[in-house]
C-alpha atoms as a PDB file:
ATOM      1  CA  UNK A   1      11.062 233.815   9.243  1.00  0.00           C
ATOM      2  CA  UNK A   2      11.478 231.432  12.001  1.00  0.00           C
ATOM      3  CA  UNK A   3      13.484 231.482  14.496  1.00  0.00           C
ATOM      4  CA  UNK A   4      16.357 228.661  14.065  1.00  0.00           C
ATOM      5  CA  UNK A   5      17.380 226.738  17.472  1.00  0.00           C
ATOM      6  CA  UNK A   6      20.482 227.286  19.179  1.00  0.00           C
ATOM      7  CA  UNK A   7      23.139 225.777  18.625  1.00  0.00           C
ATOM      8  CA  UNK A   8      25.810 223.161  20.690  1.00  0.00           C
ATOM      9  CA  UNK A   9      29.049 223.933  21.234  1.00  0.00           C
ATOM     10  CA  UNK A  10      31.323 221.197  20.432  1.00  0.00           C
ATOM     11  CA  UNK A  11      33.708 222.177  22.805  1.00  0.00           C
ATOM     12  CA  UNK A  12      31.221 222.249  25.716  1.00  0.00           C
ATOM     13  CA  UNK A  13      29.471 218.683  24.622  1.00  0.00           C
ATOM     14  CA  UNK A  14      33.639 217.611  24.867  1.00  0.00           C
ATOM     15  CA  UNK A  15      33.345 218.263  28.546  1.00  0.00           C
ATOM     16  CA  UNK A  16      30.093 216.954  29.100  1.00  0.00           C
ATOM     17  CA  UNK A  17      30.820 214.193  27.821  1.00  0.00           C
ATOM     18  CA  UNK A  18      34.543 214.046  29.529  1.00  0.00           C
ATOM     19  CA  UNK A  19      32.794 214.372  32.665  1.00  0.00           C
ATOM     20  CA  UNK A  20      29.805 211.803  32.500  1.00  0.00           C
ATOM     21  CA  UNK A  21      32.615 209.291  31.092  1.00  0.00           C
ATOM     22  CA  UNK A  22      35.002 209.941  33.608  1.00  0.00           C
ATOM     23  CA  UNK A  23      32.560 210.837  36.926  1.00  0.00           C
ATOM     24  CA  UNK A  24      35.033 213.702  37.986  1.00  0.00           C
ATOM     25  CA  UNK A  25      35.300 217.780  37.116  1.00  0.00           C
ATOM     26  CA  UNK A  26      39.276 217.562  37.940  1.00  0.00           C
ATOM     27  CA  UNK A  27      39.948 214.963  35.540  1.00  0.00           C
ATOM     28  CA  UNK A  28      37.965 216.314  32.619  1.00  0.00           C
ATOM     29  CA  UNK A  29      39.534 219.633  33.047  1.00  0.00           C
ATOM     30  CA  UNK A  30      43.338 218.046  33.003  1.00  0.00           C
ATOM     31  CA  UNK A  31      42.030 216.499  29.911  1.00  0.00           C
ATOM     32  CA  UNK A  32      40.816 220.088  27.835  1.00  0.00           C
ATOM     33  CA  UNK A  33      43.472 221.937  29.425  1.00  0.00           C
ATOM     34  CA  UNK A  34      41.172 224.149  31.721  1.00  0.00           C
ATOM     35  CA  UNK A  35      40.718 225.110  35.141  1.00  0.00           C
ATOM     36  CA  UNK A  36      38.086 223.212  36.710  1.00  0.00           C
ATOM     37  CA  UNK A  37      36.098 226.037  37.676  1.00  0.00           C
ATOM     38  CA  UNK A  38      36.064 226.698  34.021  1.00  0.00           C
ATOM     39  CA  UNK A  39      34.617 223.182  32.924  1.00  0.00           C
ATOM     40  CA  UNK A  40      32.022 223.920  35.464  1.00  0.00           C
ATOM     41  CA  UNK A  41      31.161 226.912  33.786  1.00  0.00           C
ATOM     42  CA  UNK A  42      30.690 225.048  30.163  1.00  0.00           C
ATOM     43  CA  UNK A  43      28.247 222.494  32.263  1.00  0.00           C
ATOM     44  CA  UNK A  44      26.186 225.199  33.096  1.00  0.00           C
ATOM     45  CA  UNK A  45      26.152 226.825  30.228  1.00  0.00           C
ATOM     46  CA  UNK A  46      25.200 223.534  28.348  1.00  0.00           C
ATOM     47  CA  UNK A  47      22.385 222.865  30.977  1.00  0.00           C
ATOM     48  CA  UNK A  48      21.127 226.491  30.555  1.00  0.00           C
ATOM     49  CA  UNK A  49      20.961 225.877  26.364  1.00  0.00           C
ATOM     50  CA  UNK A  50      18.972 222.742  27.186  1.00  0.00           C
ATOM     51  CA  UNK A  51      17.062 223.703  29.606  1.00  0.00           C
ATOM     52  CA  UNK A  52      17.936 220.500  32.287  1.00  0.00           C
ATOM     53  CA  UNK A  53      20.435 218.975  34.646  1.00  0.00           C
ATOM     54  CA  UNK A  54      22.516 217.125  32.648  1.00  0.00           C
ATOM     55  CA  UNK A  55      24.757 216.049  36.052  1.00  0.00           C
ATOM     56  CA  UNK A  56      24.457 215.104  39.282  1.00  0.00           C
ATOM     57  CA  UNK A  57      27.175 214.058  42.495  1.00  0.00           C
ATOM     58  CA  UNK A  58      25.984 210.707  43.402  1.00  0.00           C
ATOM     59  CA  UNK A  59      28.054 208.064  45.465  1.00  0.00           C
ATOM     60  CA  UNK A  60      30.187 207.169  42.969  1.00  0.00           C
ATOM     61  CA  UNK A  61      31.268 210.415  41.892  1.00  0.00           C
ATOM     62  CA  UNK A  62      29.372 212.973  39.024  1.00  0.00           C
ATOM     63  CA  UNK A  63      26.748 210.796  37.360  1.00  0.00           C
ATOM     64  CA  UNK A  64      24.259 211.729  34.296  1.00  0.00           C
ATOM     65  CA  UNK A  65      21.261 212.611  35.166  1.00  0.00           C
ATOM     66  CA  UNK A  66      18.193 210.396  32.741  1.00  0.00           C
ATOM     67  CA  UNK A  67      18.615 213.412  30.410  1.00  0.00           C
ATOM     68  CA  UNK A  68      22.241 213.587  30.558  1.00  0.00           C
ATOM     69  CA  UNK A  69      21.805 209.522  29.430  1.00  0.00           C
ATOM     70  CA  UNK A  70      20.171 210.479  26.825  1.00  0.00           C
ATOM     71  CA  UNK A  71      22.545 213.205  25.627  1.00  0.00           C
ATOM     72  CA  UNK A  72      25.420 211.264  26.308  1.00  0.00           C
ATOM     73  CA  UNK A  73      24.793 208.324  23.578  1.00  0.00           C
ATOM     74  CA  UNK A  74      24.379 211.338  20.726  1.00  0.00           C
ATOM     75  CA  UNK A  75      27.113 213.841  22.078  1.00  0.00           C
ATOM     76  CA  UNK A  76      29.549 211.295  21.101  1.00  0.00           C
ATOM     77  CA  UNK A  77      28.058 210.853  17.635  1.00  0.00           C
ATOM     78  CA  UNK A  78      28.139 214.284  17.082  1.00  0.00           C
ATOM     79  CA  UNK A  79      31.827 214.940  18.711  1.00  0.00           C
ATOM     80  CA  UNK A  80      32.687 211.640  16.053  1.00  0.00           C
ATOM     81  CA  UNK A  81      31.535 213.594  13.186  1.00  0.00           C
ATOM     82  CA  UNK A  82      33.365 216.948  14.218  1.00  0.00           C
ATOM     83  CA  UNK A  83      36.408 215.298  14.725  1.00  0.00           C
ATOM     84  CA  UNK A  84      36.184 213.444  11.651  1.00  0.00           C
ATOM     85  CA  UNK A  85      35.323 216.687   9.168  1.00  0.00           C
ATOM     86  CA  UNK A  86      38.031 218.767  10.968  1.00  0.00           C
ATOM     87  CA  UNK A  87      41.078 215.892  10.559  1.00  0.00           C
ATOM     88  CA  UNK A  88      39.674 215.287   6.744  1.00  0.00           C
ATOM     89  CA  UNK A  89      40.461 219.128   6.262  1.00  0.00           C
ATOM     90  CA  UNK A  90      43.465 219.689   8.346  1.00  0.00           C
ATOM     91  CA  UNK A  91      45.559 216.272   7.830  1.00  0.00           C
ATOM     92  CA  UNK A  92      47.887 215.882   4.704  1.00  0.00           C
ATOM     93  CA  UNK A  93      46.223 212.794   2.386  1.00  0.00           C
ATOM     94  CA  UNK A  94      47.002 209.583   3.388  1.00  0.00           C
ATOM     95  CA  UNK A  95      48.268 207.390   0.378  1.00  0.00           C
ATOM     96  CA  UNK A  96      49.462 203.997  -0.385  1.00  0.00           C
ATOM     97  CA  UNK A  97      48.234 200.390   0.443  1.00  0.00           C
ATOM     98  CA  UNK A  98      47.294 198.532   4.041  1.00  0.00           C
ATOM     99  CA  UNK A  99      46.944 194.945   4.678  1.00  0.00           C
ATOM    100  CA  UNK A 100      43.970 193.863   6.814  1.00  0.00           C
ATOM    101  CA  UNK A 101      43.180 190.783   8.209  1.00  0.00           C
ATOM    102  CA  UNK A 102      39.586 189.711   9.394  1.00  0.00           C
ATOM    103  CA  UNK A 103      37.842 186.316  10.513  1.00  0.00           C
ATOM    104  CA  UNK A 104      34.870 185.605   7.606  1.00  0.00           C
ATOM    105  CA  UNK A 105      32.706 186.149  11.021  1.00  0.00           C
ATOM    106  CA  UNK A 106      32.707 189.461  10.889  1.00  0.00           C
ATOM    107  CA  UNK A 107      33.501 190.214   6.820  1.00  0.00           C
ATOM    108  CA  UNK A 108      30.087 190.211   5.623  1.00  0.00           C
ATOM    109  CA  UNK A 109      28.302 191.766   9.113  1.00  0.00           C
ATOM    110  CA  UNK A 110      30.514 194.408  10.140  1.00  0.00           C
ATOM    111  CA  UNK A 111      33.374 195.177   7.246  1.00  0.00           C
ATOM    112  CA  UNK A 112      30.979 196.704   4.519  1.00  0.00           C
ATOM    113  CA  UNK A 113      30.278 199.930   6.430  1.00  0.00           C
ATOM    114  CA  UNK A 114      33.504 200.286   7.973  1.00  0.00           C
ATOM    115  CA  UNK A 115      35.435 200.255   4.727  1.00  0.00           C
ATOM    116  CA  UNK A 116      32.850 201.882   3.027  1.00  0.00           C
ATOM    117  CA  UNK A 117      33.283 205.093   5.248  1.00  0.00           C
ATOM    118  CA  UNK A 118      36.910 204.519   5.284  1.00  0.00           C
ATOM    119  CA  UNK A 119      37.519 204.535   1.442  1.00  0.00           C
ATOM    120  CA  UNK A 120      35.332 208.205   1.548  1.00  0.00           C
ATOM    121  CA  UNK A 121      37.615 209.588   3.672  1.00  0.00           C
ATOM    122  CA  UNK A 122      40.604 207.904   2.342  1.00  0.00           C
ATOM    123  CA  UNK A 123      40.229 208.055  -1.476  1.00  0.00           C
ATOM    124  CA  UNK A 124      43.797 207.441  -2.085  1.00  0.00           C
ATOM    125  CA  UNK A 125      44.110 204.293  -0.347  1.00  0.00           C
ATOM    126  CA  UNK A 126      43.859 200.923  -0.729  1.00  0.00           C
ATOM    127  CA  UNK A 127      42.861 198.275   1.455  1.00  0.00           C
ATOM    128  CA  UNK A 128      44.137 194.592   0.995  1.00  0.00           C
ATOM    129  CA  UNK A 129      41.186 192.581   3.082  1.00  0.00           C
ATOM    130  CA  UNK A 130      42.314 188.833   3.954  1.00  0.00           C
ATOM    131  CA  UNK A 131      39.722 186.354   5.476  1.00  0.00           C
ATOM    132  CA  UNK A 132      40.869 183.903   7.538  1.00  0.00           C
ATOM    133  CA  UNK A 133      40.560 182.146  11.526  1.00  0.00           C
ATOM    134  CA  UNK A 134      41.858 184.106  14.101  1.00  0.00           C
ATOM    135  CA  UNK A 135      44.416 182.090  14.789  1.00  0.00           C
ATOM    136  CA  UNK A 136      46.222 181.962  11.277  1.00  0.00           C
ATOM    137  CA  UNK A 137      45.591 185.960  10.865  1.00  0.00           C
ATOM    138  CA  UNK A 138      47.828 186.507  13.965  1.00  0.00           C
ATOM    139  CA  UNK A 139      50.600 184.336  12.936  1.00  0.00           C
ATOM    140  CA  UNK A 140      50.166 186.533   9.596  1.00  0.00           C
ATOM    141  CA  UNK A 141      50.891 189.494  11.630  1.00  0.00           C
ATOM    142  CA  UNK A 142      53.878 188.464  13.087  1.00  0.00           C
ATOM    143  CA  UNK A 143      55.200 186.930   9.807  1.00  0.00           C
ATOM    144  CA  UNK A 144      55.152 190.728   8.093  1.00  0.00           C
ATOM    145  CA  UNK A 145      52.212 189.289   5.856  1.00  0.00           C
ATOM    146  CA  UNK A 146      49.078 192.121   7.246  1.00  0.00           C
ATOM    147  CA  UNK A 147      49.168 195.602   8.654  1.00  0.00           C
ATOM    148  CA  UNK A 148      46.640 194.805  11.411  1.00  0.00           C
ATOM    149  CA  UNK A 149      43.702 192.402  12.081  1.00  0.00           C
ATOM    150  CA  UNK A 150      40.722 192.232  13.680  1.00  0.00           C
ATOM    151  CA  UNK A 151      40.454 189.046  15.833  1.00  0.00           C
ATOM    152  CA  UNK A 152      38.611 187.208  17.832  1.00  0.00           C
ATOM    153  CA  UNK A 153      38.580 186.974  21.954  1.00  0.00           C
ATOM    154  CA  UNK A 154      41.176 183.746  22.598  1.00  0.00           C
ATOM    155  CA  UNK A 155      42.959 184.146  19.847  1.00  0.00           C
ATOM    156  CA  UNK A 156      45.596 186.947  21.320  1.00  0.00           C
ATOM    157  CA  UNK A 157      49.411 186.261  21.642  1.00  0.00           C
ATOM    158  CA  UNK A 158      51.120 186.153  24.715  1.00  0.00           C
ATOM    159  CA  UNK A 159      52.594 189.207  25.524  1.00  0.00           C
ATOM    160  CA  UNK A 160      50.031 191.056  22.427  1.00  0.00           C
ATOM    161  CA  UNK A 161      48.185 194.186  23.018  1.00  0.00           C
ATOM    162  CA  UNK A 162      45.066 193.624  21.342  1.00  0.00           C
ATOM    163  CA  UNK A 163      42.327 196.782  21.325  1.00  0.00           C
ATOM    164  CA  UNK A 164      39.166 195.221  22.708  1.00  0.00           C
ATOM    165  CA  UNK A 165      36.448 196.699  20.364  1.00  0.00           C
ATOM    166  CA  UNK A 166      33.284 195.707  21.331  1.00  0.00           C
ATOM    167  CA  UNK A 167      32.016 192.224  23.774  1.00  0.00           C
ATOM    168  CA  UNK A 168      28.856 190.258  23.253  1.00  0.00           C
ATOM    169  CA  UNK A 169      27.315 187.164  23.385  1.00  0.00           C
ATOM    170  CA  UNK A 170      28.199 183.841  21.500  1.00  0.00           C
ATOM    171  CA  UNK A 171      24.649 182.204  20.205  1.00  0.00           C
ATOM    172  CA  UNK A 172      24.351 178.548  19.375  1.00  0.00           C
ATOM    173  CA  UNK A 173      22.726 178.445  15.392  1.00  0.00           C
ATOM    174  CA  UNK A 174      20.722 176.186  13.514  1.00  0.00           C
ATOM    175  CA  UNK A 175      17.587 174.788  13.481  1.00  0.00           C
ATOM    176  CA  UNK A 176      15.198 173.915  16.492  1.00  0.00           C
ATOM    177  CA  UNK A 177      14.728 170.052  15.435  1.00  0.00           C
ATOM    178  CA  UNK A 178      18.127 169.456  14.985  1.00  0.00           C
ATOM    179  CA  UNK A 179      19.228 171.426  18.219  1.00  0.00           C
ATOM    180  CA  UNK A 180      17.129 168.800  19.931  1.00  0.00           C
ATOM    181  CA  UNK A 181      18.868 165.724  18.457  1.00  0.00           C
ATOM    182  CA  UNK A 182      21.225 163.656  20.918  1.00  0.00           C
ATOM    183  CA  UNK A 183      23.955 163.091  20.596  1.00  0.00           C
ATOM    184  CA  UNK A 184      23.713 166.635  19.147  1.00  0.00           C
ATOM    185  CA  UNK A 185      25.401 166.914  15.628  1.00  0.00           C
ATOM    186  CA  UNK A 186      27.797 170.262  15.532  1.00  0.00           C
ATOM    187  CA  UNK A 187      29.657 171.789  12.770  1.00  0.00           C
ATOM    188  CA  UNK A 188      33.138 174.008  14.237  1.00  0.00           C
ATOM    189  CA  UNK A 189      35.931 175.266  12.803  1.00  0.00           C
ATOM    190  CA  UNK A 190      38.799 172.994  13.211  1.00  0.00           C
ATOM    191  CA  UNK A 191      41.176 173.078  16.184  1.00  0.00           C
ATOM    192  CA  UNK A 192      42.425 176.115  17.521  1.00  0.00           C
ATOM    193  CA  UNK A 193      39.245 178.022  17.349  1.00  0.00           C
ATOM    194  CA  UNK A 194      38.345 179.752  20.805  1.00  0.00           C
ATOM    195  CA  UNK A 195      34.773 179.349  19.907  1.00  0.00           C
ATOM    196  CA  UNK A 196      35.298 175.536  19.196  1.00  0.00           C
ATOM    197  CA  UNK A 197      36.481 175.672  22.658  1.00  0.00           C
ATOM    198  CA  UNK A 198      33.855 177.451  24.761  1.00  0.00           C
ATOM    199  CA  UNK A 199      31.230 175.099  22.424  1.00  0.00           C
ATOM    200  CA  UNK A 200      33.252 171.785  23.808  1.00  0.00           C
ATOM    201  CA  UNK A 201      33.172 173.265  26.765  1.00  0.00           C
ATOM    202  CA  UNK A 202      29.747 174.127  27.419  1.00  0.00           C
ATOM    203  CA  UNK A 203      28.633 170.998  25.923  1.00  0.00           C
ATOM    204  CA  UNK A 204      30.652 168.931  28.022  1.00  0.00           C
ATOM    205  CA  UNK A 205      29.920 171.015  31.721  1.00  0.00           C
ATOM    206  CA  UNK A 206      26.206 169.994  30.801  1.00  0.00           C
ATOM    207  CA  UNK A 207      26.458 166.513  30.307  1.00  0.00           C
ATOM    208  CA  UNK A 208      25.085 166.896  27.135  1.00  0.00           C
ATOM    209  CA  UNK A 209      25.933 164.241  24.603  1.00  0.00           C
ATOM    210  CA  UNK A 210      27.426 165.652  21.621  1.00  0.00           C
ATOM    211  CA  UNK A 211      29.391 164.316  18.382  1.00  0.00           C
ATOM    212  CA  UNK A 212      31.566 166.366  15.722  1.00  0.00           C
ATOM    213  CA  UNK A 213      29.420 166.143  12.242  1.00  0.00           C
ATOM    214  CA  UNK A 214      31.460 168.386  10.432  1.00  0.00           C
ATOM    215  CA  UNK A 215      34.207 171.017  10.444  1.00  0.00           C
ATOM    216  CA  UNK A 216      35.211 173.974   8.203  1.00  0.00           C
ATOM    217  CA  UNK A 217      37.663 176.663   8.205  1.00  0.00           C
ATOM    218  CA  UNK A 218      35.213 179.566   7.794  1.00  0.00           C
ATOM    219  CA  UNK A 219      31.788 179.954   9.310  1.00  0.00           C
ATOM    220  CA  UNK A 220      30.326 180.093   5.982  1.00  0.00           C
ATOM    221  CA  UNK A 221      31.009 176.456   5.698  1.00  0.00           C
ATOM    222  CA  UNK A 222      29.683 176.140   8.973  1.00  0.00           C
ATOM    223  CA  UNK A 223      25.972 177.624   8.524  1.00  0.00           C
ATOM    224  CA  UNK A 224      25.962 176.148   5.461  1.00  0.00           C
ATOM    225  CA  UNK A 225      25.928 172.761   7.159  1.00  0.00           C
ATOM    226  CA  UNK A 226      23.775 174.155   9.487  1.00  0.00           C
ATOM    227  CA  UNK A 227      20.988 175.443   6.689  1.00  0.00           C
ATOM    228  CA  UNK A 228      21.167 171.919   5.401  1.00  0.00           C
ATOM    229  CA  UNK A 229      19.963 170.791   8.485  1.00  0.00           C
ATOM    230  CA  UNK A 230      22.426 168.293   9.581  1.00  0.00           C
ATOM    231  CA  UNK A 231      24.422 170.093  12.500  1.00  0.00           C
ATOM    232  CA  UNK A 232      24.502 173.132  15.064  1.00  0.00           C
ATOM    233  CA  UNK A 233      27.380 175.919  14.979  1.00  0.00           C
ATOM    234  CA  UNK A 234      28.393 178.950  17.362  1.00  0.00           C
ATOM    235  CA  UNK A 235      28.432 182.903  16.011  1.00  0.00           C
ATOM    236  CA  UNK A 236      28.508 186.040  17.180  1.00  0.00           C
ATOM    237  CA  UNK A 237      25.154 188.276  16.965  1.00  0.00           C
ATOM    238  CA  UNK A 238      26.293 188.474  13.558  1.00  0.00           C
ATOM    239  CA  UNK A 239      22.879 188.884  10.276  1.00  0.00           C
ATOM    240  CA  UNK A 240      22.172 185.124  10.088  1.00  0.00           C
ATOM    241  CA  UNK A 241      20.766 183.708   6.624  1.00  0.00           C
ATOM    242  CA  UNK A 242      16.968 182.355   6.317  1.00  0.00           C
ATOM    243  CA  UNK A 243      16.832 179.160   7.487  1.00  0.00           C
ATOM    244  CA  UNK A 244      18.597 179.134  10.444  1.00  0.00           C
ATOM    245  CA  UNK A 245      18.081 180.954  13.764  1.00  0.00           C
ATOM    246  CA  UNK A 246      20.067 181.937  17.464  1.00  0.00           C
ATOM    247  CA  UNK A 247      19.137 178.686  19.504  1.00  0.00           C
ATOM    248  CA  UNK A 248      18.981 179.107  23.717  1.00  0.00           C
ATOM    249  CA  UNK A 249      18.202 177.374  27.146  1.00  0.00           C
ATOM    250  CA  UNK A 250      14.372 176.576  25.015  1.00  0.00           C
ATOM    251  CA  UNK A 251      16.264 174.231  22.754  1.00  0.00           C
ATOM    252  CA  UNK A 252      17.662 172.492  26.072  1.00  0.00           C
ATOM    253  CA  UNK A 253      21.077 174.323  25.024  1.00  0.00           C
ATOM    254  CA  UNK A 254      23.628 175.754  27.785  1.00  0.00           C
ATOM    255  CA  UNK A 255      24.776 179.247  28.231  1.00  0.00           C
ATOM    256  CA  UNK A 256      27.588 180.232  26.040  1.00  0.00           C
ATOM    257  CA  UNK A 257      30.349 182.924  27.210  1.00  0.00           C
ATOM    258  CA  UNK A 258      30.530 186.210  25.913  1.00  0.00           C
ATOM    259  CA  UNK A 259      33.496 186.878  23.281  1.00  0.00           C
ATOM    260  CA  UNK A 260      35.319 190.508  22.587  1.00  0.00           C
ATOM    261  CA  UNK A 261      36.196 191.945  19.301  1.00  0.00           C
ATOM    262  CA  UNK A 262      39.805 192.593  18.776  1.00  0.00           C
ATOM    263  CA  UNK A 263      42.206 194.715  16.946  1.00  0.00           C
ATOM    264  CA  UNK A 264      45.765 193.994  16.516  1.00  0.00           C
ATOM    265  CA  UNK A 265      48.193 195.831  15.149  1.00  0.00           C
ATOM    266  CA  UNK A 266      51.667 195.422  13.847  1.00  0.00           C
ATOM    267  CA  UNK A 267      54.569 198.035  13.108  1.00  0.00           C
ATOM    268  CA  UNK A 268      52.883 201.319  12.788  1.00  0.00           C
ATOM    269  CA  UNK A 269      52.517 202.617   9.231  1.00  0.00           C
ATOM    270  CA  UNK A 270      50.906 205.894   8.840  1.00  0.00           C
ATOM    271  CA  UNK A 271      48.048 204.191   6.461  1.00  0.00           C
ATOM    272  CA  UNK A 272      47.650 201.249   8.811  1.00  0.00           C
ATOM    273  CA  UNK A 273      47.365 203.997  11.832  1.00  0.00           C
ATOM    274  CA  UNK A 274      44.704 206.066  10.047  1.00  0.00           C
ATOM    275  CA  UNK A 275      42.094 202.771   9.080  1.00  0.00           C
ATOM    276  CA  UNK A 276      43.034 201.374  12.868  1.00  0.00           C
ATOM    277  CA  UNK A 277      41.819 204.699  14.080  1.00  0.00           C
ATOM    278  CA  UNK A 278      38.876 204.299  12.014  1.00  0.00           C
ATOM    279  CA  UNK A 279      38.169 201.171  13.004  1.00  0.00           C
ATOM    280  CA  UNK A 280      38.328 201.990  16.646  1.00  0.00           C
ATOM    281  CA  UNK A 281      36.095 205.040  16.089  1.00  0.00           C
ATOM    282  CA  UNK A 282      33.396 202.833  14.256  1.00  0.00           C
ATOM    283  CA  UNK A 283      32.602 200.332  16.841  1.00  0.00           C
ATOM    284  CA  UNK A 284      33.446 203.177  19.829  1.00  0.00           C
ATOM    285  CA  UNK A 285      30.661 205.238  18.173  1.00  0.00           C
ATOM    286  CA  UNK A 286      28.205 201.770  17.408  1.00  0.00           C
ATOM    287  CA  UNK A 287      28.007 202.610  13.574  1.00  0.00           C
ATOM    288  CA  UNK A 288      30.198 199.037  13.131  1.00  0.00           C
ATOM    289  CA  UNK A 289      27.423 197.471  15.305  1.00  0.00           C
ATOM    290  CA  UNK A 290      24.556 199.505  13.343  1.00  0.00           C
ATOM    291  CA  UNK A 291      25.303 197.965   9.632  1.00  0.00           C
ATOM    292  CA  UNK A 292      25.420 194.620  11.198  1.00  0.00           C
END
């Protein structure tokens, strides 16, 4: 028979990964409830399964070392995972209905797989999904009218404590030969719209001439105006459809800012608190990102 590997210890890949997050022994050991003489013991015994440093004291505090990088990025998957099968075992069943707001942007990229693994988990619940801008799904919230949303960068309200999810870049779209036309034709969402903004903005900071061709409430009306050929739009690094590409500095286009991914919640429900937790553990673990 052969001999099967050894095995990790979720509770030491915790630490590890406490401690390459954090860059201190003291504070990871606050945060399990040890001594830190005892988190240094579960480092060593981690390095001694794996047979490498995993940590090092630099400068700037502990640091990985390249093959504590490396096991970094898949302790957390696996530490996801654990937590998830333990709290589907040990929490009561989560019933009823939630109301969930999300910009068309990120619908057909990023939703599928998050619900997907959410309604596995969650068999007894049911998700109400509303598309709309940014803008209108946080003055949903505050009417009563959705649970949470996801939203877009720009789009917070004063005073709101929005969970930033994940930050990229925006990308001009469309088609080389139009990208090149001047005044350049674009197709936004109507006012508002953050990204509308940093677009203007952009534009405008270059000197480029530019004219409005078309607008739309949904950035499916946008790249659809955009696969017809007759304007450029803005989108996150988002699966584009054939016929239309990201455009850049080669199409004589400026820089565009980066934009976060948001989550806002309103009056804690314990259904809405279980698929905001999901949410958060999706992009924190990149399998949001992954299905997009």
């Amino acid at each position: 028979m052969l001999a099967l590997p050894p095995g990790l210890d979720p509770d030491l890949l915790r630490s590890f990964v406490l401690i390459a997050e954090g860059g201190s022994f003291t504070r990871a050991a606050q945060a399990v409830g040890r001594t830190q003489s005892a988190v240094s013991m579960q480092i060593r015994r981690l390095e001694e399964a794996l047979g490498q440093p995993l940590l090092l004291r630099g400068a700037r505090g502990v640091e990985p070392t390249a093959h504590g990088q490396w096991l970094l990025e898949r302790a957390r998957r696996i530490l996801a995972l654990n937590d998830e099968i333990v709290a589907s075992f040990r929490q009561p069943e989560v019933a009823g209905q939630v109301r969930l707001g999300s910009p068309d942007d990120y619908a057909l990229g990023w939703l599928p797989g998050i619900l997907s693994r959410y309604a596995a988990s969650h068999p007894a619940v049911q998700v109400e999904v509303t598309c709309a801008p940014s803008n209108e799904l946080v003055d949903r919230l505050a009417a009563g009218e959705l649970d949470l949303t996801l939203l877009s960068e720009g789009n917070e309200p004063p005073g709101g404590r929005a969970r930033w999810l994940w930050r990229g870049p925006l990308h001009w779209v469309g088609s080389e030969d139009v990208a090149r036309r001047r005044p350049l034709p674009m197709t936004l969402a109507r006012g508002g719209c953050a990204w509308r903004r940093a677009a203007i903005e952009a534009l405008e900071a270059a000197g480029m001439p530019w004219r409005m061709a078309y607008t739309s409430a949904s950035l499916s009306g946008c790249l659809a105006v955009a696969l017809a050929g007759l304007a450029v739009t803005v989108a996150m690094p988002v699966p584009l459809p054939d016929g239309v590409r990201r455009l850049g500095p080669e199409e004589g286009l400026p820089k565009l800012p980066d934009f976060a991914i948001g989550l806002l919640r309103g009056p804690g429900t314990p259904v809405a608190e279980a698929l905001a937790r999901h949410i958060e553990e999706s992009f924190r673990t990149g399998e949001a990102l992954e299905a997009a």
